[in-house]
C-alpha atoms as a PDB file:
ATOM      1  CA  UNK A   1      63.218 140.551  77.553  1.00  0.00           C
ATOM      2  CA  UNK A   2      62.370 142.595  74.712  1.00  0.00           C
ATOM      3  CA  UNK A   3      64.246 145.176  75.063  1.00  0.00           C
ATOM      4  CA  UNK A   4      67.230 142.455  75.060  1.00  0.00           C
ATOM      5  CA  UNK A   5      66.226 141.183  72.174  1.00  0.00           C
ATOM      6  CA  UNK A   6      66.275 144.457  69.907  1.00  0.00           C
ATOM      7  CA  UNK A   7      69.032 145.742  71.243  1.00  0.00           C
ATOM      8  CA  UNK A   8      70.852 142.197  70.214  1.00  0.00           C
ATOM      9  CA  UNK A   9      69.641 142.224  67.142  1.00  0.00           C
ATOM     10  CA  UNK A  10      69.880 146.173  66.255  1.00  0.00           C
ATOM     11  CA  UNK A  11      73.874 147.158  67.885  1.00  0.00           C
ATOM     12  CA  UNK A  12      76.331 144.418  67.419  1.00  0.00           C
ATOM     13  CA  UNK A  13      78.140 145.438  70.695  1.00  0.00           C
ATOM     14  CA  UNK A  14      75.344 145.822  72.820  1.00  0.00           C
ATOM     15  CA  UNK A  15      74.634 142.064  71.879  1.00  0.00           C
ATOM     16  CA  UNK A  16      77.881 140.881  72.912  1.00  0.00           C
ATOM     17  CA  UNK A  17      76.734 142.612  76.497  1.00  0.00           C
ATOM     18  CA  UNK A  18      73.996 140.918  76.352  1.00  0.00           C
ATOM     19  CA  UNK A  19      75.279 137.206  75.404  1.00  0.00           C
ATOM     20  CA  UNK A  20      77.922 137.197  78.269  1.00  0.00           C
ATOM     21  CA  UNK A  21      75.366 138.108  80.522  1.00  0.00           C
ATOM     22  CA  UNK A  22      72.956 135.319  79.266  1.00  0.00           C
ATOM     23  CA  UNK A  23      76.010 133.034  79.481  1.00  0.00           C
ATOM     24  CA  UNK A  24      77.311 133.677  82.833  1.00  0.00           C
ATOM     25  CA  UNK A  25      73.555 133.394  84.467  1.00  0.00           C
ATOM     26  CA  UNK A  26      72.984 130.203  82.416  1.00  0.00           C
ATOM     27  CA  UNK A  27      76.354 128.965  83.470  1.00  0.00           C
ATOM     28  CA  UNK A  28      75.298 129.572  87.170  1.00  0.00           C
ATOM     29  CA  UNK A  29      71.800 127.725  86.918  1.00  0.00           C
ATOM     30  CA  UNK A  30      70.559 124.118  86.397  1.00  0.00           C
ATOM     31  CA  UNK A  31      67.672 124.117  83.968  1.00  0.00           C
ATOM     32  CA  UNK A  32      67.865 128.169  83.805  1.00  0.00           C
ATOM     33  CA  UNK A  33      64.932 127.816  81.036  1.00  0.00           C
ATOM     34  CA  UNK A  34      62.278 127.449  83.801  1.00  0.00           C
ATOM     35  CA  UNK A  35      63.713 129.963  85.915  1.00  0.00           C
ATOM     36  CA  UNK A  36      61.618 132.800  84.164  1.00  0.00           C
ATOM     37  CA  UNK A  37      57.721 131.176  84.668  1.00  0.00           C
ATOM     38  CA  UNK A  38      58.789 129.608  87.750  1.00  0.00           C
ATOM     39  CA  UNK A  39      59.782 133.315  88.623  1.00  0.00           C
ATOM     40  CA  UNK A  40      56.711 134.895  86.920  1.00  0.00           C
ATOM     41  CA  UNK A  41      53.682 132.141  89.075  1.00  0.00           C
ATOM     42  CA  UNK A  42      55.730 133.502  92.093  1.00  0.00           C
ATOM     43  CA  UNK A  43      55.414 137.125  91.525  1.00  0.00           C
ATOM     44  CA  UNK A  44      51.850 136.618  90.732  1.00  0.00           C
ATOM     45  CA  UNK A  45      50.996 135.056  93.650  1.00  0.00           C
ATOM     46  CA  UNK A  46      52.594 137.581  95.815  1.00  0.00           C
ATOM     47  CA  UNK A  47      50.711 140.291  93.606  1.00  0.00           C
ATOM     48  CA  UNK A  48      47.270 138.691  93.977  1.00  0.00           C
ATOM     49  CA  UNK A  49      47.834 138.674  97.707  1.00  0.00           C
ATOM     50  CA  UNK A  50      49.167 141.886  98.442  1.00  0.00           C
ATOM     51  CA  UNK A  51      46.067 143.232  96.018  1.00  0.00           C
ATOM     52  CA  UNK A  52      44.067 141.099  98.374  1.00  0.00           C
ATOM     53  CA  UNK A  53      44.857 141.976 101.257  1.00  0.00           C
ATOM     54  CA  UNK A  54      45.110 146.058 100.386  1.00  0.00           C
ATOM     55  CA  UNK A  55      41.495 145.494  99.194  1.00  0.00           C
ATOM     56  CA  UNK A  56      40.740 143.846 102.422  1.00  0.00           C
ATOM     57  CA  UNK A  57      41.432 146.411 104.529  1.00  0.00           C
ATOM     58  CA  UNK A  58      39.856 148.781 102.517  1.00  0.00           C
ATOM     59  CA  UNK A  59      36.738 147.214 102.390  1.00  0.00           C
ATOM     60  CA  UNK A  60      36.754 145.904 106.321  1.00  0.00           C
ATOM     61  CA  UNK A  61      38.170 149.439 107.260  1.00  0.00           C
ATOM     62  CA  UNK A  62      41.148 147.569 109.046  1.00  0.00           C
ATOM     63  CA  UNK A  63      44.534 149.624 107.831  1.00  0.00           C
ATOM     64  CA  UNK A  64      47.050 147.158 109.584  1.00  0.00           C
ATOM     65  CA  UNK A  65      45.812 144.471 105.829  1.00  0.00           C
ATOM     66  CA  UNK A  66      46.323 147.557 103.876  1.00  0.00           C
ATOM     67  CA  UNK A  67      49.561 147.926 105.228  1.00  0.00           C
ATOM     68  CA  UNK A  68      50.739 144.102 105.639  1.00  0.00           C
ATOM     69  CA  UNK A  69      49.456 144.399 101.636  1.00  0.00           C
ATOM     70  CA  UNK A  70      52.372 146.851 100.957  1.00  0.00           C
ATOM     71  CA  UNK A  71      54.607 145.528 103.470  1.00  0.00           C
ATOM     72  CA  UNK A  72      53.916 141.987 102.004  1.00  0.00           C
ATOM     73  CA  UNK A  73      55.208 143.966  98.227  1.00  0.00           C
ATOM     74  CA  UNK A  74      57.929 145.184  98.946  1.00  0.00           C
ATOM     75  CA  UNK A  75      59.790 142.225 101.276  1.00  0.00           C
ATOM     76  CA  UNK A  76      59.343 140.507  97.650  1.00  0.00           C
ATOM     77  CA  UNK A  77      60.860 143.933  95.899  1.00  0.00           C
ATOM     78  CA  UNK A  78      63.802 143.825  98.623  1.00  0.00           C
ATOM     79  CA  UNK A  79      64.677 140.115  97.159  1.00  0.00           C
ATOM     80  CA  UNK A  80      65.422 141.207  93.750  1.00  0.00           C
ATOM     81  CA  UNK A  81      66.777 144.441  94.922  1.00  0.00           C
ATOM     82  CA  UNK A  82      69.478 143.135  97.158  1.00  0.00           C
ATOM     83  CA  UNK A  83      70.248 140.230  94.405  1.00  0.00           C
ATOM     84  CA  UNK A  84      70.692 143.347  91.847  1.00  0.00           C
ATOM     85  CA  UNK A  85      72.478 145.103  94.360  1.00  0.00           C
ATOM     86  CA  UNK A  86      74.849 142.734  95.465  1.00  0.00           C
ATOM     87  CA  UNK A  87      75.644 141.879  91.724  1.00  0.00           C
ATOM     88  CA  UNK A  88      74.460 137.986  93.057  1.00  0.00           C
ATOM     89  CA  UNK A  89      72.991 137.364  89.048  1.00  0.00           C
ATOM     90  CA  UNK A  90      75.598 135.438  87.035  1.00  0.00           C
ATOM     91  CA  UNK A  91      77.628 134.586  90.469  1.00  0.00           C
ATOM     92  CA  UNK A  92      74.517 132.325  92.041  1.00  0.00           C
ATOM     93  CA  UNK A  93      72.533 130.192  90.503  1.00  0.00           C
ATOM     94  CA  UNK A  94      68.816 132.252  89.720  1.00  0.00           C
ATOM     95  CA  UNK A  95      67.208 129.362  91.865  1.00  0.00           C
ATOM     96  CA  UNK A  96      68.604 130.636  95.497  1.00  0.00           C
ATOM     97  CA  UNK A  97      66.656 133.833  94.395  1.00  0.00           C
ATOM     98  CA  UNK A  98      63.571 131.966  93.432  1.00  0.00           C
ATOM     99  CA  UNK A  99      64.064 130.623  96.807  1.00  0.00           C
ATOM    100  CA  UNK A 100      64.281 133.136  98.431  1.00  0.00           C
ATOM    101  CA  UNK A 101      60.975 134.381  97.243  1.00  0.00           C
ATOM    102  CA  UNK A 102      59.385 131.416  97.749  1.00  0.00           C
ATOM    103  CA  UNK A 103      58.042 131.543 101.533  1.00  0.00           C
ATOM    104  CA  UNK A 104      55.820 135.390 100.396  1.00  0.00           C
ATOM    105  CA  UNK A 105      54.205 132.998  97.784  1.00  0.00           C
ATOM    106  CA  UNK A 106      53.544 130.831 100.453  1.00  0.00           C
ATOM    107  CA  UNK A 107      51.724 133.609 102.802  1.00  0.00           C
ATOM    108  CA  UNK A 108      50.489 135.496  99.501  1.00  0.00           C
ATOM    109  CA  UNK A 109      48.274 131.984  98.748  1.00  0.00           C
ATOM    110  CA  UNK A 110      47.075 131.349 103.027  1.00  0.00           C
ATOM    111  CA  UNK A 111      46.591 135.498 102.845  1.00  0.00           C
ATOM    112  CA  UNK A 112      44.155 135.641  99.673  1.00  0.00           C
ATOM    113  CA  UNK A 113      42.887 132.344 100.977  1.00  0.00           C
ATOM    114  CA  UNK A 114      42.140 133.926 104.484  1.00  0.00           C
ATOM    115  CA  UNK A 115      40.558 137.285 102.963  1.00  0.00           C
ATOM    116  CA  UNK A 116      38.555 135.099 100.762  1.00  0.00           C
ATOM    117  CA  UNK A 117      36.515 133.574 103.727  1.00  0.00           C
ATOM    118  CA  UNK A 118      37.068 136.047 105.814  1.00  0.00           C
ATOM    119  CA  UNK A 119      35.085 138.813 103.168  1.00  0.00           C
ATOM    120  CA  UNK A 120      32.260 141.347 104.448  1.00  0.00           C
ATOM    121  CA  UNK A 121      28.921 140.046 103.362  1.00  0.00           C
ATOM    122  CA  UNK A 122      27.157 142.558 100.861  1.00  0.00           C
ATOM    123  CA  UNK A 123      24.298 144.321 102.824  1.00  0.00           C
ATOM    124  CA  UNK A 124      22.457 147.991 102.531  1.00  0.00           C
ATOM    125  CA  UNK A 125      24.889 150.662 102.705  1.00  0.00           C
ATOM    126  CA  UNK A 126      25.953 152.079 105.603  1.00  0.00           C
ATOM    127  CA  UNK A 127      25.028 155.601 105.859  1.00  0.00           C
ATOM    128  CA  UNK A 128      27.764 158.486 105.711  1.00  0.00           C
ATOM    129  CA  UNK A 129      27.906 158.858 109.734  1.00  0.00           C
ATOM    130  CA  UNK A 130      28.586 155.259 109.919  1.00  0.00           C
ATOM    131  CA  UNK A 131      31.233 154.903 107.762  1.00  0.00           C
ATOM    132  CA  UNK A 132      33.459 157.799 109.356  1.00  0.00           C
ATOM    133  CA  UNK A 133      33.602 154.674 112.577  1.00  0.00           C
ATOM    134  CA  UNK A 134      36.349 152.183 112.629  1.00  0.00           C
ATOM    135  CA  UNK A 135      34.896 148.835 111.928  1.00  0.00           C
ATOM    136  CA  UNK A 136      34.372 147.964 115.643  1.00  0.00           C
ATOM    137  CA  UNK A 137      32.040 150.616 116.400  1.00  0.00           C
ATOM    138  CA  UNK A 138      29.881 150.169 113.247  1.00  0.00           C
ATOM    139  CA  UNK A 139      29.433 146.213 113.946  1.00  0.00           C
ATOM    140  CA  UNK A 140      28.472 147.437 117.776  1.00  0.00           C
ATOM    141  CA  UNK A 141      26.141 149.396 116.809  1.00  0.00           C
END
Protein backbone atom coordinates (compact mmCIF):
# COMPACT_ATOMS: atom_id res chain seq x y z
CA UNK A 1 0.00 0.00 0.00
CA UNK A 2 2.73 2.31 0.37
CA UNK A 3 4.58 1.70 -2.18
CA UNK A 4 1.21 2.52 -4.25
CA UNK A 5 0.88 5.47 -2.78
CA UNK A 6 4.41 7.09 -3.65
CA UNK A 7 4.60 5.85 -6.72
CA UNK A 8 0.98 7.70 -7.39
CA UNK A 9 1.97 10.56 -6.08
CA UNK A 10 5.80 10.74 -7.40
CA UNK A 11 5.30 9.40 -11.59
CA UNK A 12 2.16 10.62 -13.12
CA UNK A 13 1.95 7.42 -15.32
CA UNK A 14 2.64 4.98 -12.87
CA UNK A 15 -0.51 6.50 -11.06
CA UNK A 16 -2.72 6.06 -13.88
CA UNK A 17 -1.51 2.12 -13.46
CA UNK A 18 -2.33 2.27 -10.35
CA UNK A 19 -5.98 4.01 -10.46
CA UNK A 20 -7.29 1.50 -13.14
CA UNK A 21 -6.20 -1.15 -11.07
CA UNK A 22 -7.91 0.33 -7.90
CA UNK A 23 -10.94 0.87 -10.18
CA UNK A 24 -11.37 -2.39 -11.78
CA UNK A 25 -10.95 -4.34 -8.19
CA UNK A 26 -13.38 -1.81 -6.62
CA UNK A 27 -15.67 -2.26 -9.54
CA UNK A 28 -15.57 -6.10 -8.90
CA UNK A 29 -16.31 -5.89 -5.01
CA UNK A 30 -19.26 -4.86 -2.76
CA UNK A 31 -17.98 -2.80 0.13
CA UNK A 32 -14.19 -3.35 -1.21
CA UNK A 33 -13.16 -0.90 1.84
CA UNK A 34 -13.35 -3.82 4.34
CA UNK A 35 -11.81 -6.19 2.13
CA UNK A 36 -8.21 -5.22 3.41
CA UNK A 37 -8.78 -5.84 7.58
CA UNK A 38 -11.18 -8.45 6.85
CA UNK A 39 -8.14 -9.87 4.79
CA UNK A 40 -5.48 -8.83 7.36
CA UNK A 41 -7.69 -10.76 10.94
CA UNK A 42 -7.58 -13.74 8.43
CA UNK A 43 -3.97 -13.87 7.72
CA UNK A 44 -3.32 -13.39 11.31
CA UNK A 45 -5.15 -16.05 12.43
CA UNK A 46 -3.66 -18.45 10.06
CA UNK A 47 -0.14 -16.99 11.20
CA UNK A 48 -0.79 -17.43 14.93
CA UNK A 49 -1.73 -21.02 14.20
CA UNK A 50 0.78 -22.18 11.97
CA UNK A 51 3.39 -20.39 14.67
CA UNK A 52 1.44 -22.52 17.07
CA UNK A 53 1.46 -25.41 15.92
CA UNK A 54 5.41 -25.27 14.55
CA UNK A 55 6.10 -24.40 18.23
CA UNK A 56 4.09 -27.33 19.25
CA UNK A 57 5.89 -29.78 17.75
CA UNK A 58 8.96 -28.42 18.68
CA UNK A 59 8.35 -28.35 22.12
CA UNK A 60 6.31 -31.95 22.27
CA UNK A 61 9.06 -33.36 19.85
CA UNK A 62 6.13 -34.44 17.45
CA UNK A 63 7.39 -33.26 13.68
CA UNK A 64 4.03 -34.25 11.90
CA UNK A 65 2.61 -30.23 14.05
CA UNK A 66 5.77 -28.83 12.77
CA UNK A 67 4.96 -29.86 9.50
CA UNK A 68 0.96 -29.44 9.45
CA UNK A 69 2.41 -25.72 10.80
CA UNK A 70 4.07 -25.19 7.34
CA UNK A 71 1.70 -27.17 5.45
CA UNK A 72 -1.14 -25.16 7.21
CA UNK A 73 1.14 -21.69 5.60
CA UNK A 74 1.40 -22.32 2.61
CA UNK A 75 -2.36 -23.86 1.56
CA UNK A 76 -3.11 -20.05 2.67
CA UNK A 77 0.06 -18.80 0.33
CA UNK A 78 -1.40 -21.13 -2.60
CA UNK A 79 -4.83 -18.92 -2.29
CA UNK A 80 -3.30 -15.71 -3.14
CA UNK A 81 -0.87 -17.30 -5.43
CA UNK A 82 -3.29 -18.96 -7.75
CA UNK A 83 -5.67 -15.65 -7.51
CA UNK A 84 -2.33 -13.67 -8.70
CA UNK A 85 -1.68 -16.26 -11.04
CA UNK A 86 -4.78 -16.65 -12.69
CA UNK A 87 -5.03 -12.75 -13.01
CA UNK A 88 -8.64 -13.47 -10.82
CA UNK A 89 -8.01 -9.60 -9.03
CA UNK A 90 -10.11 -7.00 -10.87
CA UNK A 91 -12.17 -9.98 -12.74
CA UNK A 92 -13.77 -11.44 -9.20
CA UNK A 93 -14.93 -9.77 -6.61
CA UNK A 94 -11.82 -9.78 -3.60
CA UNK A 95 -14.54 -11.52 -1.35
CA UNK A 96 -14.47 -15.15 -3.24
CA UNK A 97 -10.71 -14.87 -2.24
CA UNK A 98 -11.43 -13.92 1.30
CA UNK A 99 -13.52 -16.92 1.04
CA UNK A 100 -11.55 -18.94 0.03
CA UNK A 101 -9.23 -18.36 2.89
CA UNK A 102 -11.69 -18.49 5.24
CA UNK A 103 -11.99 -22.36 6.29
CA UNK A 104 -7.53 -22.18 7.37
CA UNK A 105 -8.81 -19.37 9.74
CA UNK A 106 -11.21 -21.66 10.85
CA UNK A 107 -8.59 -24.65 11.67
CA UNK A 108 -5.80 -21.90 12.48
CA UNK A 109 -8.35 -20.77 15.65
CA UNK A 110 -9.50 -24.96 16.76
CA UNK A 111 -5.43 -25.59 16.04
CA UNK A 112 -3.98 -22.78 18.49
CA UNK A 113 -7.01 -23.59 20.58
CA UNK A 114 -6.04 -27.39 20.66
CA UNK A 115 -2.14 -26.69 21.29
CA UNK A 116 -3.20 -24.35 23.94
CA UNK A 117 -4.69 -27.19 26.18
CA UNK A 118 -2.94 -29.62 24.83
CA UNK A 119 0.74 -27.76 26.07
CA UNK A 120 3.63 -29.77 27.98
CA UNK A 121 3.53 -28.83 31.60
CA UNK A 122 6.89 -27.04 32.70
CA UNK A 123 8.92 -29.59 34.82
CA UNK A 124 12.93 -30.17 35.55
CA UNK A 125 14.75 -30.56 32.44
CA UNK A 126 15.20 -33.54 30.87
CA UNK A 127 18.71 -34.53 30.73
CA UNK A 128 20.71 -34.61 27.29
CA UNK A 129 20.19 -38.60 26.84
CA UNK A 130 16.59 -38.05 27.21
CA UNK A 131 15.98 -35.59 24.89
CA UNK A 132 17.77 -37.44 21.85
CA UNK A 133 14.13 -40.00 22.44
CA UNK A 134 11.03 -39.30 20.53
CA UNK A 135 8.42 -38.16 22.92
CA UNK A 136 6.98 -41.69 23.47
CA UNK A 137 9.95 -43.17 24.90
CA UNK A 138 10.77 -40.24 27.26
CA UNK A 139 7.02 -40.25 28.79
CA UNK A 140 7.65 -44.32 29.16
CA UNK A 141 10.32 -43.98 30.87
Amino acid sequence: GMASSAAFFMAPAVSDIIMIANLQVAATTPAVWLCGPVERVLAMLCHVGSRVLTCYGVARGHYRYFALGFVLLSAVDTVAGWAHLTNSIGTISMWWIEFAILPFAFISWYATLWCIRHWPEKGPPLPAAEMALPFEQREAA
